[in-house]
N, C-alpha and C. Protein backbone atom coordinates (compact mmCIF):
# COMPACT_ATOMS: atom_id res chain seq x y z
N UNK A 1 -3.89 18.98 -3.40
CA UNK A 1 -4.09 17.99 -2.34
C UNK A 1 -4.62 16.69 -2.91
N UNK A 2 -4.22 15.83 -1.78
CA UNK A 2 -4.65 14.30 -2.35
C UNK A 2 -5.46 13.63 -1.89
N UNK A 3 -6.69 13.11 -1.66
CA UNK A 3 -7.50 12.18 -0.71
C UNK A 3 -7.62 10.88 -0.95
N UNK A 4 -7.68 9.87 -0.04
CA UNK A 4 -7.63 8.43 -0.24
C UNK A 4 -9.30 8.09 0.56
N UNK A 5 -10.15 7.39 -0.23
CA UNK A 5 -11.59 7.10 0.72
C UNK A 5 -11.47 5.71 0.58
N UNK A 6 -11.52 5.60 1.94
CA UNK A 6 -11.66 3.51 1.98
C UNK A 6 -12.99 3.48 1.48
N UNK A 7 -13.40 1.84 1.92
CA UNK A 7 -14.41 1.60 1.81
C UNK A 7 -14.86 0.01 2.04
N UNK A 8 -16.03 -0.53 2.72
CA UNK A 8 -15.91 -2.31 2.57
C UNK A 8 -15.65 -2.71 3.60
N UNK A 9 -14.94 -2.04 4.90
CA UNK A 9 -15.03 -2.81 5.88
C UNK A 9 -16.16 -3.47 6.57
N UNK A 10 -16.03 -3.92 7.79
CA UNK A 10 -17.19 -4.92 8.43
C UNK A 10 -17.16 -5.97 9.27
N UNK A 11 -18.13 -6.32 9.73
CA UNK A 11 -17.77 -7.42 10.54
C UNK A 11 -18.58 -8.96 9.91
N UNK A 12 -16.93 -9.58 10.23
CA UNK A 12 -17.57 -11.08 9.37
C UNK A 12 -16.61 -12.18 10.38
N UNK A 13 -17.56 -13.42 9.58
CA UNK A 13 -17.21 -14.50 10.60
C UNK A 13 -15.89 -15.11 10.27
N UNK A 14 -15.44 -15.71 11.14
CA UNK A 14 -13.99 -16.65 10.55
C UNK A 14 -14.29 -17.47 9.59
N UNK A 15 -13.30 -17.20 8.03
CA UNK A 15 -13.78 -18.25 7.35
C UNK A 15 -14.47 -17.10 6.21
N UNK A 16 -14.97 -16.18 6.46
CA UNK A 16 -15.66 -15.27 5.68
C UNK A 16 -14.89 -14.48 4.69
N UNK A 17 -15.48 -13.82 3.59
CA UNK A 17 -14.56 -12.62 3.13
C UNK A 17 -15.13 -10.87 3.09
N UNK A 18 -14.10 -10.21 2.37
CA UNK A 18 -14.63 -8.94 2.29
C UNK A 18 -13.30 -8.35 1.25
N UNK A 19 -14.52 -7.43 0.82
CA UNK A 19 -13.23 -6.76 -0.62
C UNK A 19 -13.60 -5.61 0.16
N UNK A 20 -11.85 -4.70 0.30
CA UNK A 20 -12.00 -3.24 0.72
C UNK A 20 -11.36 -2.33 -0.63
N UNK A 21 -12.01 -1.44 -1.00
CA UNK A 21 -11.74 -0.33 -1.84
C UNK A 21 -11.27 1.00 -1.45
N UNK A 22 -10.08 1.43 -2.32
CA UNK A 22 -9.71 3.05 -1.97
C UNK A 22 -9.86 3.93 -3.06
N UNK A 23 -10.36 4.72 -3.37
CA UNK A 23 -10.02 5.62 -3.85
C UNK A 23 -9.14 6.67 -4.32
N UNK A 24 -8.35 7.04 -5.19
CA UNK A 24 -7.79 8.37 -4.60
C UNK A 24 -8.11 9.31 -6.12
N UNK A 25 -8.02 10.92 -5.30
CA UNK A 25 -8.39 11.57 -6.14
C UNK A 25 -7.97 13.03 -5.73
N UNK A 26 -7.83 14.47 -6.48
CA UNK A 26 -7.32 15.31 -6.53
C UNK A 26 -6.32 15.64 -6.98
N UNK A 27 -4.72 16.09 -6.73
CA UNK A 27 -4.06 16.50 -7.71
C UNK A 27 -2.86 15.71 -8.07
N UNK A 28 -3.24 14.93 -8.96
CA UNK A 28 -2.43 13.40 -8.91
C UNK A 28 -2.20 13.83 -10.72
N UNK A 29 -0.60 13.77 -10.28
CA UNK A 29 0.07 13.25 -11.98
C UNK A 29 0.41 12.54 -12.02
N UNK A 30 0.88 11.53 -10.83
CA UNK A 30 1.00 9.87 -11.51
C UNK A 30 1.33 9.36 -10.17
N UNK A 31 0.67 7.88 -9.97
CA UNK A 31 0.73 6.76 -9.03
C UNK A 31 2.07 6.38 -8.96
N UNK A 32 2.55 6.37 -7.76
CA UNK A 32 3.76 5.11 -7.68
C UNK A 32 3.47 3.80 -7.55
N UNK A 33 3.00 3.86 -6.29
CA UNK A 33 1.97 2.40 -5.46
C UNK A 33 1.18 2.69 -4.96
N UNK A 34 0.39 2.10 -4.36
CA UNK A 34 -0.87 1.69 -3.73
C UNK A 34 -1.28 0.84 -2.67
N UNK A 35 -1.63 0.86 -1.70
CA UNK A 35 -1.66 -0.37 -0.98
C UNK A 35 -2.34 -0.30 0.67
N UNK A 36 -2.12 -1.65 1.10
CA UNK A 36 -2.84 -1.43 2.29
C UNK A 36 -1.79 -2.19 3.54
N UNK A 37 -2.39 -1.56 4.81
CA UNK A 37 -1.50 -1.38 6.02
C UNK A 37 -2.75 -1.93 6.64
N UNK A 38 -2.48 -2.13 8.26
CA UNK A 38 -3.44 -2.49 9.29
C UNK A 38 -2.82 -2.38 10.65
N UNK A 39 -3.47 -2.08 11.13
CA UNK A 39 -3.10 -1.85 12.66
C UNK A 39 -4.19 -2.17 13.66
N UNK A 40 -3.88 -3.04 14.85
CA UNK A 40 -4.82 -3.57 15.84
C UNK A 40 -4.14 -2.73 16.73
N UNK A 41 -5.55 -2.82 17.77
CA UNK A 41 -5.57 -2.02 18.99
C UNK A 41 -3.88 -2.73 19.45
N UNK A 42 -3.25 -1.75 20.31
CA UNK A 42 -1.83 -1.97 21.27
C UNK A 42 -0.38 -2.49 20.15
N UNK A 43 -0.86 -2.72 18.47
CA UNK A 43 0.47 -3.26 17.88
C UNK A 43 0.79 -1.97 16.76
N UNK A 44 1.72 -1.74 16.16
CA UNK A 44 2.19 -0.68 15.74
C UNK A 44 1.77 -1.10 13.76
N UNK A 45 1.33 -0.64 12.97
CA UNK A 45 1.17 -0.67 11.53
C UNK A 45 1.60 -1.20 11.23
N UNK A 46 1.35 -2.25 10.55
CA UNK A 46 1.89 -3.12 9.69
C UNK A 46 2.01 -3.13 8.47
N UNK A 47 2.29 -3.95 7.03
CA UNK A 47 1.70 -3.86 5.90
C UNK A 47 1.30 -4.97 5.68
N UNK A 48 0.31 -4.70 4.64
CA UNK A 48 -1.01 -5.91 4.46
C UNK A 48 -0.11 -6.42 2.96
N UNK A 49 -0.42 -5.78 2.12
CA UNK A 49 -0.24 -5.75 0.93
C UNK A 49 -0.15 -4.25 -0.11
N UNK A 50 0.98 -4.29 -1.34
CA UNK A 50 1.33 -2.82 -2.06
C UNK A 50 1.46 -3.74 -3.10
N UNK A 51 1.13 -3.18 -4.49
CA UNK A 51 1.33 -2.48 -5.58
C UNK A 51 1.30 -1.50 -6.41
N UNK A 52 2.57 -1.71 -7.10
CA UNK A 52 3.55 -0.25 -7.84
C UNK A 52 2.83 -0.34 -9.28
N UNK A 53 3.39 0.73 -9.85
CA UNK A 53 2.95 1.08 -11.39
C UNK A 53 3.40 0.22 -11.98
N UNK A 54 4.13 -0.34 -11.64
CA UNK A 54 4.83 -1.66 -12.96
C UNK A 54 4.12 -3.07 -12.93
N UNK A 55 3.41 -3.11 -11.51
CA UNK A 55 2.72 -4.32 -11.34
C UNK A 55 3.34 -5.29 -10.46
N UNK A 56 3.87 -4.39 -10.10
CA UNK A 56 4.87 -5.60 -9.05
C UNK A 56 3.78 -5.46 -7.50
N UNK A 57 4.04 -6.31 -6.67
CA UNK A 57 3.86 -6.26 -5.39
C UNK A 57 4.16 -7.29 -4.36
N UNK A 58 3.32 -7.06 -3.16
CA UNK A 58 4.39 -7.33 -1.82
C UNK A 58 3.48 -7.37 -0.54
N UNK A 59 3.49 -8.85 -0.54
CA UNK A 59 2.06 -8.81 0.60
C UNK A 59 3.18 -9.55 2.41
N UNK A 60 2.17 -9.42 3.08
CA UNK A 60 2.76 -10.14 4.01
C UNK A 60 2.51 -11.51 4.27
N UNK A 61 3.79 -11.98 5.04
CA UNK A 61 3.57 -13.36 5.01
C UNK A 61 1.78 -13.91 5.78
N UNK A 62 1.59 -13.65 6.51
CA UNK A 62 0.24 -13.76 7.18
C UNK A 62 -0.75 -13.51 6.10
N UNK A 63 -0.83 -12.88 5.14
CA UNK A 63 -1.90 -13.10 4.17
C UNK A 63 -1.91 -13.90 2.64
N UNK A 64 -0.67 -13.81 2.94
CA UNK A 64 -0.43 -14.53 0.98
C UNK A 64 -1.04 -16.18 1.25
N UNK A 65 -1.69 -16.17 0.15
CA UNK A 65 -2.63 -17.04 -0.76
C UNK A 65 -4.43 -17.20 0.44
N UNK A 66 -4.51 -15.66 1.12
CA UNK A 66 -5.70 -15.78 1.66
C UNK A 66 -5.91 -14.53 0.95
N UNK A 67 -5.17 -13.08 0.68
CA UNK A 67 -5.82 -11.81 0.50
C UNK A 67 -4.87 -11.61 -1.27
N UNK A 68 -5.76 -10.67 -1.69
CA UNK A 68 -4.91 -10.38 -3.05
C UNK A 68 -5.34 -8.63 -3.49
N UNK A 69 -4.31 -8.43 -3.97
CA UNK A 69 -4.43 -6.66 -4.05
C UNK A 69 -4.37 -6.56 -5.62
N UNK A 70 -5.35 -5.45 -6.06
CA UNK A 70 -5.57 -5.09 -7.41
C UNK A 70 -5.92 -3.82 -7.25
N UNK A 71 -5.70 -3.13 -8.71
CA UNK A 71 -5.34 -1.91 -9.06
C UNK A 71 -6.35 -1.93 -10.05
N UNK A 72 -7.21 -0.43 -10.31
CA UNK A 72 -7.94 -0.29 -11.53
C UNK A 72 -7.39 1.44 -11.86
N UNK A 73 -6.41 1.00 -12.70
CA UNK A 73 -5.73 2.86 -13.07
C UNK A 73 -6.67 3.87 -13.77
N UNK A 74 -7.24 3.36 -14.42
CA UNK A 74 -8.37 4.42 -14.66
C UNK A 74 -9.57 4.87 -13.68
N UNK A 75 -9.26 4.64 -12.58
CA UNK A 75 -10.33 5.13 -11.38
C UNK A 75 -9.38 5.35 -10.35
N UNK A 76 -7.92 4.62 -10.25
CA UNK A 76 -7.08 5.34 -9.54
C UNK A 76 -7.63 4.71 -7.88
N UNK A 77 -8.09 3.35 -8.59
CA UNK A 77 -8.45 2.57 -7.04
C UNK A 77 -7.93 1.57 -7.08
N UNK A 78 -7.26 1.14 -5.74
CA UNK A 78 -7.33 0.13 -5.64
C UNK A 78 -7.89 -0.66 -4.63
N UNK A 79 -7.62 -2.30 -4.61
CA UNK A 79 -8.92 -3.24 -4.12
C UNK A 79 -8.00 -4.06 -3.11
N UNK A 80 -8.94 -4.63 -2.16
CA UNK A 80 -7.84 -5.61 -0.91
C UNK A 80 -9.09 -6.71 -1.23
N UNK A 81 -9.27 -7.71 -2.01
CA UNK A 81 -9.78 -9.07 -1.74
C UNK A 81 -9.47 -10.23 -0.58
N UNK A 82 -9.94 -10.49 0.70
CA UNK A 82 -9.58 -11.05 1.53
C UNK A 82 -10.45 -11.80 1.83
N UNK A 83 -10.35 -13.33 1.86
CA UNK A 83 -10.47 -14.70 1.62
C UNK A 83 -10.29 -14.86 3.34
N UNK A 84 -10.91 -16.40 3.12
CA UNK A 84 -10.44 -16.97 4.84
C UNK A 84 -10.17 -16.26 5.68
N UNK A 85 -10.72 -15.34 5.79
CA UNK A 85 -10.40 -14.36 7.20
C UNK A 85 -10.44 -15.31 8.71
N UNK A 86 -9.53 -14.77 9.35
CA UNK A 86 -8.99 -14.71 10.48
C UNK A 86 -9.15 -14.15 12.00
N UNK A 87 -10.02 -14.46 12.75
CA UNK A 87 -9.82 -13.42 14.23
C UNK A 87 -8.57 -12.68 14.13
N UNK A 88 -7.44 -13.44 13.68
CA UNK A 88 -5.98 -11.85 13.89
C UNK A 88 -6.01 -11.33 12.74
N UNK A 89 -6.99 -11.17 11.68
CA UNK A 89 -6.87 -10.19 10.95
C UNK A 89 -8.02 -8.86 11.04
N UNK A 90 -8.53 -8.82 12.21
CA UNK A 90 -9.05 -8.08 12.94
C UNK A 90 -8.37 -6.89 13.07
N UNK A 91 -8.45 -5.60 13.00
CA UNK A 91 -7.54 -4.40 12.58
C UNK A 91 -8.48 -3.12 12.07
N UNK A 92 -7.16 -2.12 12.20
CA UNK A 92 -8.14 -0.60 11.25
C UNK A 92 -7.75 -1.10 9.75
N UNK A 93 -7.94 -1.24 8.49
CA UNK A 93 -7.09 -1.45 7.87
C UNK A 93 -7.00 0.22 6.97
N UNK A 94 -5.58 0.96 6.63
CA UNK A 94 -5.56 1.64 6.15
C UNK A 94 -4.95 1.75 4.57
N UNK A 95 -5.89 2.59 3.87
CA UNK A 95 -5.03 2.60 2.45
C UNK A 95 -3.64 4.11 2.01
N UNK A 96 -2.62 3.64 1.47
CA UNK A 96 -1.96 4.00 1.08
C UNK A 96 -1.13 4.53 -0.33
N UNK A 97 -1.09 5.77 -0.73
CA UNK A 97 -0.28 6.12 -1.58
C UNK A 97 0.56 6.64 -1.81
N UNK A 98 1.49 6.46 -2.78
CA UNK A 98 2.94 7.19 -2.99
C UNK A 98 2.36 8.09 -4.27
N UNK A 99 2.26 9.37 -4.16
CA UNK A 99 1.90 9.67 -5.30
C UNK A 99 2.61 11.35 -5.46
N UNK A 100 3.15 11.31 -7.26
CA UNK A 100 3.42 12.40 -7.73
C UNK A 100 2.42 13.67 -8.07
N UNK A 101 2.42 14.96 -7.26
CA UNK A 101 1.74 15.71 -7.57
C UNK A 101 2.26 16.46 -8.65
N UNK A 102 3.01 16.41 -8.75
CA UNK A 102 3.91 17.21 -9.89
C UNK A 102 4.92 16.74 -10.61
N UNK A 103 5.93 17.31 -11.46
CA UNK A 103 6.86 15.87 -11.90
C UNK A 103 7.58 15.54 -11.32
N UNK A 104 7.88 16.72 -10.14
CA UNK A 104 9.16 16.53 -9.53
C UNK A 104 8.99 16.27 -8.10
N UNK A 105 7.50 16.27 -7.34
CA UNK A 105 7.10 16.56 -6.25
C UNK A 105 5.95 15.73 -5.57
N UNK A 106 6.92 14.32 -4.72
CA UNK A 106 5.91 13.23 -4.43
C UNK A 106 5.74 12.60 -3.09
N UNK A 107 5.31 11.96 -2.28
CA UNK A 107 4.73 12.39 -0.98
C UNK A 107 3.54 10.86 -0.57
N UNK A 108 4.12 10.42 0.48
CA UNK A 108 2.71 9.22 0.93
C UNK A 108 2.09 10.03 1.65
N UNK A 109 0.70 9.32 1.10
CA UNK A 109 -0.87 9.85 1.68
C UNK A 109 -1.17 8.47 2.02
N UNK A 110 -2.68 8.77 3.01
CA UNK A 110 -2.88 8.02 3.92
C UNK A 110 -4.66 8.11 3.82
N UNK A 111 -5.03 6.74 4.18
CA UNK A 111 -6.39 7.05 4.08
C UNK A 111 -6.96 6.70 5.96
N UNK A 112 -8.51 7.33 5.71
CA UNK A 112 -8.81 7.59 7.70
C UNK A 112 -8.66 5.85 7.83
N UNK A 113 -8.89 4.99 7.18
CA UNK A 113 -9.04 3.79 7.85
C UNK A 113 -10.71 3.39 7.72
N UNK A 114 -10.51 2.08 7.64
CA UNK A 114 -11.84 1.12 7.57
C UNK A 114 -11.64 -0.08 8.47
N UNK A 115 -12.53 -0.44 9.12
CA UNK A 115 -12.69 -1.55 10.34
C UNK A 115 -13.05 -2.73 9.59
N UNK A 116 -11.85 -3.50 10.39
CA UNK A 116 -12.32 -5.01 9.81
C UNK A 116 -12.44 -5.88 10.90
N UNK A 117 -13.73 -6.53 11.57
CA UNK A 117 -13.47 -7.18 12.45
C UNK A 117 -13.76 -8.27 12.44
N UNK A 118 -12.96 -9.61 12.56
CA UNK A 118 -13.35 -10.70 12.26
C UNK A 118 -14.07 -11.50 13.82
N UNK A 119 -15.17 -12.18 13.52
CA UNK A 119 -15.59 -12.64 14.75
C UNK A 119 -16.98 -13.31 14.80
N UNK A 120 -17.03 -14.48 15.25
CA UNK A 120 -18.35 -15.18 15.38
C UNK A 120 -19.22 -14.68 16.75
């Protein structure tokens, strides 16, 4: 089995930031990607921002050049840096992985979610 632990959410003002962290850990033979999703009350999941093992990634238009996503492979975490926050970036935000448990046998996991609420 695989577990993903957020971490870092909070409530901050417009204009503010916050770095969210995931974890993952248990029976992991190798990362695909990584990344983060969000979902507000009544709208359906979105994606925030992903990166893959090669270093590539893929944010959404609503955050690029406010949020930036990083990877630390030897802890098998990765990071959501988010800048200028926003009242609509108010959300659960959840972390995500594509990961191989075996060589042949791979599967997205999901983390419970961390609250981000932006608001004066």
């Amino acid at each position: 089995q695989v577990q993903l632990v957020e971490s870092g959410g909070g409530l901050v003002q417009p204009g503010g930031s916050l770095k969210l962290s995931c974890a993952a850990s248990g029976s992991i033979f190798r990362i695909i990607s990584m990344g983060w999703y969000r979902q507000a009350p009544g709208d359906e999941r979105e994606l925030v921002a992903t990166l893959n093992s090669g270093g590539g990634y893929n944010y959404a238009d609503s955050v690029k050049g406010r949020f930036t996503i990083s990877r630390d492979n030897a802890k098998n975490t990765v990071y959501l840096q988010m800048n200028s926050l926003k009242p609509e970036d108010t959300a659960a935000y959840y972390c995500n992985a594509r990961i191989y448990t075996t060589v042949q046998q791979w599967d997205d996991y999901w983390g419970r979610g961390t609250q981000v609420t932006v608001s004066s």
